[in-house]
N, C-alpha and C. Protein backbone atom coordinates (compact mmCIF):
# COMPACT_ATOMS: atom_id res chain seq x y z
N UNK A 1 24.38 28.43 15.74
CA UNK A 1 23.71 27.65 14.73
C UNK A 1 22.38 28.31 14.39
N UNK A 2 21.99 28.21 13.08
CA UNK A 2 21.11 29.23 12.85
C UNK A 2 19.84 27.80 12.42
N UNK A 3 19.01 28.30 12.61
CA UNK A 3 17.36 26.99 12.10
C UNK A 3 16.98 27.49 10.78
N UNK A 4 17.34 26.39 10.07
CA UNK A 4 16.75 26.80 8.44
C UNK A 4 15.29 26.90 8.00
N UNK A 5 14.55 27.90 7.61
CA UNK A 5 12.90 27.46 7.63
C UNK A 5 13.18 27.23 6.04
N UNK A 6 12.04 26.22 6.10
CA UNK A 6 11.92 25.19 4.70
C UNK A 6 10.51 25.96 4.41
N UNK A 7 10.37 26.60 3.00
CA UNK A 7 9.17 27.10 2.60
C UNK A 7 8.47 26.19 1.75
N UNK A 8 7.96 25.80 1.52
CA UNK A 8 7.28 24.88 -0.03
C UNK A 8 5.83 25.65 -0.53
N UNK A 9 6.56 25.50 -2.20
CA UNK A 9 5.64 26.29 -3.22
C UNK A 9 4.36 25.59 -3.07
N UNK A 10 3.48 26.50 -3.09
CA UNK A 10 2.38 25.67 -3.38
C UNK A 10 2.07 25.55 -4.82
N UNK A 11 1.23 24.47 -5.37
CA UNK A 11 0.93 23.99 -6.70
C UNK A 11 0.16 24.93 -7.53
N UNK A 12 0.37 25.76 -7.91
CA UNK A 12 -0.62 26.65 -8.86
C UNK A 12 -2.09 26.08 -9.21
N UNK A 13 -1.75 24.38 -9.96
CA UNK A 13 -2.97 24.07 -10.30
C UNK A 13 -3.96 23.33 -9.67
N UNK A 14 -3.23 22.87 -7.97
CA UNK A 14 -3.71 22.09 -7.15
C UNK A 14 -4.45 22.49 -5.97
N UNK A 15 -3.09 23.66 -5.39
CA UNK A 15 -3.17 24.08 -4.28
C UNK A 15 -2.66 23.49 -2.85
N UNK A 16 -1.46 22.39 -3.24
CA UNK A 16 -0.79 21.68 -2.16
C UNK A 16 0.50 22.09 -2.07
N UNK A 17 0.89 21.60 -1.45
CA UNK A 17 2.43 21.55 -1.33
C UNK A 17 2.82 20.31 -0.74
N UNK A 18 3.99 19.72 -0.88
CA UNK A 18 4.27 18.32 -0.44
C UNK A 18 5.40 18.27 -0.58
N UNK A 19 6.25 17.64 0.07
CA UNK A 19 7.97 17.13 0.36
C UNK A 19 8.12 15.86 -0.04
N UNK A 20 8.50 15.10 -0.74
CA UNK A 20 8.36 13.48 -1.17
C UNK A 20 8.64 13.03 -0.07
N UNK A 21 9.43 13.29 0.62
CA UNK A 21 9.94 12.42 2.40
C UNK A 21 8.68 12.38 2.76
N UNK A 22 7.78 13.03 3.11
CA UNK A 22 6.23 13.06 3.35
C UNK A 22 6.13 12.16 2.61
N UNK A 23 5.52 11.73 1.45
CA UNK A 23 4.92 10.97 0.74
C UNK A 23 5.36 9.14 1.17
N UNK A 24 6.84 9.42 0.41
CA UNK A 24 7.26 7.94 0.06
C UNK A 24 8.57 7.91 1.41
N UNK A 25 8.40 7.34 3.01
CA UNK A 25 9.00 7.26 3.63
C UNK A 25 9.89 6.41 3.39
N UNK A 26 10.86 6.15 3.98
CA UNK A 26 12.40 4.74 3.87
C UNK A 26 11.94 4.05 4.99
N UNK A 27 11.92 2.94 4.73
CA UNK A 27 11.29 1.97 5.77
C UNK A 27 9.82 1.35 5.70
N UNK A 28 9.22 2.13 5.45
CA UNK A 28 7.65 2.03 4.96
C UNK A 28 6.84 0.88 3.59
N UNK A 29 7.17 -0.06 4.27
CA UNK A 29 7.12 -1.18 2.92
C UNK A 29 6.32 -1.90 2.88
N UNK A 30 5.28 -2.18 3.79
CA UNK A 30 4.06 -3.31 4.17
C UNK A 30 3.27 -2.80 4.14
N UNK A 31 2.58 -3.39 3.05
CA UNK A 31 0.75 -2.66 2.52
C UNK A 31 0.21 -4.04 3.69
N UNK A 32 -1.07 -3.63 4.42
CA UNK A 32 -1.89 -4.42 5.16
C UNK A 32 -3.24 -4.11 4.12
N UNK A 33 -3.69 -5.73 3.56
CA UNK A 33 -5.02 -6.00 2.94
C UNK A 33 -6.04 -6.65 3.66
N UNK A 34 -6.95 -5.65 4.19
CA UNK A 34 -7.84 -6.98 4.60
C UNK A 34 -9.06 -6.94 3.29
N UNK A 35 -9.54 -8.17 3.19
CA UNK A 35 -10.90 -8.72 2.56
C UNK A 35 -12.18 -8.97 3.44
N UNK A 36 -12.62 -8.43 2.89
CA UNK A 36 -14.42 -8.84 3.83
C UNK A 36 -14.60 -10.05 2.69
N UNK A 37 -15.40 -10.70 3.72
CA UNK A 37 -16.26 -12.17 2.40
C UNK A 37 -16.95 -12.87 3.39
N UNK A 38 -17.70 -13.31 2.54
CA UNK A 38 -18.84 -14.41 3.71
C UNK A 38 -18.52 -15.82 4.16
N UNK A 39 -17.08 -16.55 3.41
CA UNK A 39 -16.75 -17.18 3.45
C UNK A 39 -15.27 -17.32 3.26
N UNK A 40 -14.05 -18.47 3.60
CA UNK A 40 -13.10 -18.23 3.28
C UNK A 40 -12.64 -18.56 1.83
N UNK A 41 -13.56 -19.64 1.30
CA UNK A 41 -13.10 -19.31 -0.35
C UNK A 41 -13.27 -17.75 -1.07
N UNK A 42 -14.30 -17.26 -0.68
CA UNK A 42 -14.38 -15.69 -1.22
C UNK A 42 -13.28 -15.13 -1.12
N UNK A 43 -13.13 -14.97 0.31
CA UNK A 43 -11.77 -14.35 0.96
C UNK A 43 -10.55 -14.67 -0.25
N UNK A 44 -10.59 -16.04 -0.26
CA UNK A 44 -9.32 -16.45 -1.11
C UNK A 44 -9.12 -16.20 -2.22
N UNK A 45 -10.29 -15.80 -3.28
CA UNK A 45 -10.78 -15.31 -4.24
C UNK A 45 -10.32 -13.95 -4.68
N UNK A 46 -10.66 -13.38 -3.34
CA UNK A 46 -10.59 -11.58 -3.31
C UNK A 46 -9.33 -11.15 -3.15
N UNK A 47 -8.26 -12.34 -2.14
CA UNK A 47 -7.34 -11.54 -2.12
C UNK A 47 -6.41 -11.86 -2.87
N UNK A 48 -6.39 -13.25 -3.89
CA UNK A 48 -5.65 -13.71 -4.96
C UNK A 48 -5.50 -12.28 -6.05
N UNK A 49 -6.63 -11.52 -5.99
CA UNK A 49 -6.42 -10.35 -6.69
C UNK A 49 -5.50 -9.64 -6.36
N UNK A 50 -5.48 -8.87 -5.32
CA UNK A 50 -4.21 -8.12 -4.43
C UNK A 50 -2.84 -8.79 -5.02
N UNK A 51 -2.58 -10.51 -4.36
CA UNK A 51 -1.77 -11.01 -4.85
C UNK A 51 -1.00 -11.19 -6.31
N UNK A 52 -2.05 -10.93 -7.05
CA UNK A 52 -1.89 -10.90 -8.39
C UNK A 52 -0.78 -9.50 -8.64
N UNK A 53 -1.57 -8.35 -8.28
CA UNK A 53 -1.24 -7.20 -8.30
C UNK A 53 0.01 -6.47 -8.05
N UNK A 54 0.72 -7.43 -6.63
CA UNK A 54 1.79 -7.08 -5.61
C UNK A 54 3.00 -7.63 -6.87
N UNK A 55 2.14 -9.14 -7.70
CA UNK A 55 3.18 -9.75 -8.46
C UNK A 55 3.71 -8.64 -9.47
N UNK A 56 2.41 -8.16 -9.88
CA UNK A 56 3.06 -6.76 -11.19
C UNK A 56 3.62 -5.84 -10.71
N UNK A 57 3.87 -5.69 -9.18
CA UNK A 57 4.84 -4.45 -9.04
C UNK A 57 6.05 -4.67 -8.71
N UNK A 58 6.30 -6.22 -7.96
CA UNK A 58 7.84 -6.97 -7.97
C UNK A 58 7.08 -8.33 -7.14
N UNK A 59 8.04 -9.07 -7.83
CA UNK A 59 7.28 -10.38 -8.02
C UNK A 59 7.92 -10.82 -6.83
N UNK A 60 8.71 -10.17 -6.05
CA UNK A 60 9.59 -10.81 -4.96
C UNK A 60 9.01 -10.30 -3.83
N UNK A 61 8.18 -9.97 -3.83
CA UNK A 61 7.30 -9.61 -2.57
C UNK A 61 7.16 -10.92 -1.59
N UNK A 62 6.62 -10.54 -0.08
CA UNK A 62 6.39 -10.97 0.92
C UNK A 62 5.06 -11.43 1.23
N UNK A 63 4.20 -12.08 1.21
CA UNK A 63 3.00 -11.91 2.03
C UNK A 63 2.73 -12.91 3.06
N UNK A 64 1.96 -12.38 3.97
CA UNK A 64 1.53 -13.10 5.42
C UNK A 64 0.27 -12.84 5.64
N UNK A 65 -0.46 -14.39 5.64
CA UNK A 65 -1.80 -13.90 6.12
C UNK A 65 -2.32 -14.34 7.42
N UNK A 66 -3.20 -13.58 7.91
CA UNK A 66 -3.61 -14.15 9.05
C UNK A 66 -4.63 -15.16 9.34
N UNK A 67 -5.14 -15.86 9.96
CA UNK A 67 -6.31 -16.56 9.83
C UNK A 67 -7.68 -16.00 9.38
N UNK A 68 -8.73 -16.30 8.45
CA UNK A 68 -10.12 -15.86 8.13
C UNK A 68 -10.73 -16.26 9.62
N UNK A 69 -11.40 -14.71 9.87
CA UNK A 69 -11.65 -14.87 11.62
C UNK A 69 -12.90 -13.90 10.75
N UNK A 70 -14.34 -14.20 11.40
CA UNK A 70 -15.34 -13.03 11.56
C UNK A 70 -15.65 -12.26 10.42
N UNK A 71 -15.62 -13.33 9.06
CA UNK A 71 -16.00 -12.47 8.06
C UNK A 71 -14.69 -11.54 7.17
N UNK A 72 -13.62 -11.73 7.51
CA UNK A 72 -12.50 -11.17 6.82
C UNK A 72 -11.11 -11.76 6.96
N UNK A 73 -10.31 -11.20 5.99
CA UNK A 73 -8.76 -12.20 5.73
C UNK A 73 -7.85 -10.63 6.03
N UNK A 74 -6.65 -10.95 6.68
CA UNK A 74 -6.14 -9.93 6.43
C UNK A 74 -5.15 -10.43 6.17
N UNK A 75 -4.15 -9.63 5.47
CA UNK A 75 -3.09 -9.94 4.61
C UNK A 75 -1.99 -8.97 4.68
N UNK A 76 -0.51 -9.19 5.07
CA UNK A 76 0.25 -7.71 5.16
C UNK A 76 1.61 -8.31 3.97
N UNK A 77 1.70 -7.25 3.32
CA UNK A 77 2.62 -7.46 1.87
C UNK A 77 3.75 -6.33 2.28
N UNK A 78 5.19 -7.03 2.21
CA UNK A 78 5.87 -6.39 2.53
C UNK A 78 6.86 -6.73 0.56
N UNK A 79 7.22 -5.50 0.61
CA UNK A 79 7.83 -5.28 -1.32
C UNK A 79 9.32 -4.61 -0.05
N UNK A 80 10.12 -4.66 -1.46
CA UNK A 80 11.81 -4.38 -0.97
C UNK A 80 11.88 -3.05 -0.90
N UNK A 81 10.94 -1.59 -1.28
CA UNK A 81 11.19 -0.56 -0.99
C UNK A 81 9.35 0.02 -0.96
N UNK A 82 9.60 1.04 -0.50
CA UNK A 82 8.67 1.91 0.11
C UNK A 82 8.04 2.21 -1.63
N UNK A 83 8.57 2.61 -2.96
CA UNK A 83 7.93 3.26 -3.47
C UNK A 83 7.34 1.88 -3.85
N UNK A 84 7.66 1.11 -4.19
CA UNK A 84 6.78 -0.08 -4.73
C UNK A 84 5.35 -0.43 -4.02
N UNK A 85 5.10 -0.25 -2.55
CA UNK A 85 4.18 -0.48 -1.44
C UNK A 85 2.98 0.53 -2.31
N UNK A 86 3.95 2.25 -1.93
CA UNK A 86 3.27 3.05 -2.60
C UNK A 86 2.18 2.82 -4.57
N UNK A 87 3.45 3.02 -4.96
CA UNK A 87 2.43 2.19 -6.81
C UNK A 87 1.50 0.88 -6.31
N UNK A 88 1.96 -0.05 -5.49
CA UNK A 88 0.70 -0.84 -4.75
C UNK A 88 -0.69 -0.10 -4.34
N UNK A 89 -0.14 0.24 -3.36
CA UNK A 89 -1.63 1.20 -2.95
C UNK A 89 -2.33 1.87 -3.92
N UNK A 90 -1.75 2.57 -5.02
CA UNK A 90 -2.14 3.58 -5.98
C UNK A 90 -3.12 2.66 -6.92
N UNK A 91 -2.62 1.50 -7.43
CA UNK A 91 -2.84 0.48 -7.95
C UNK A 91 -3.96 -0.12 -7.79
N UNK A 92 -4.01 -0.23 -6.20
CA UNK A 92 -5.39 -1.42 -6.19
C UNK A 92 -6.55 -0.56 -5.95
N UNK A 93 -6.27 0.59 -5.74
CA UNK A 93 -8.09 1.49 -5.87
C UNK A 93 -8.59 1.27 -6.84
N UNK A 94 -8.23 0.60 -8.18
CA UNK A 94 -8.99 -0.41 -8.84
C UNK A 94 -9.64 -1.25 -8.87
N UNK A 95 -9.28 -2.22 -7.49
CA UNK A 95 -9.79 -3.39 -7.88
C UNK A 95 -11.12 -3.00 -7.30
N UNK A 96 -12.02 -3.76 -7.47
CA UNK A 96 -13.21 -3.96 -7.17
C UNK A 96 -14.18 -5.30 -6.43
């Protein structure tokens, strides 16, 4: 049996190289949000945004939150495939 070496081009205009299996894994589907806030209405405020967000990428999403403990909410969103999590993540470096 012989070992195949896998070369990858690098990007002319970037300078990377990348395998999508790298990128967008199978299995990989739960974005974890936490919110900082001084209070838990803030919290609820801040992460209704996220929520909003998860809705525009499939409205059949999952979420679970944990209790507002110490100044923050955390929140884990599980979507039906990995690339959706991904356009999530990509997505909310918007919000503000």
């Amino acid at each position: 049996m012989s070992e195949i070496d896998n070369q990858y081009q690098t990007c002319e205009a970037c300078g990377v190289s990348a395998e999508m299996g790298f990128v967008i894994k199978a299995g990989d589907d739960v974005a974890t949000v936490t919110v900082m806030a001084e209070n838990e209405a803030q919290a609820k405020v801040e992460l209704d945004k996220y929520l909003q967000l998860a809705t525009e990428v499939n409205s059949r999403f999952k979420a679970e939150s944990a209790a507002y403990t110490d100044g923050k909410q955390e929140t884990r969103i599980q979507f039906e495939c990995s690339a959706e999590k991904l356009i999530f993540e990509l997505r909310s470096r918007s919000i503000v």
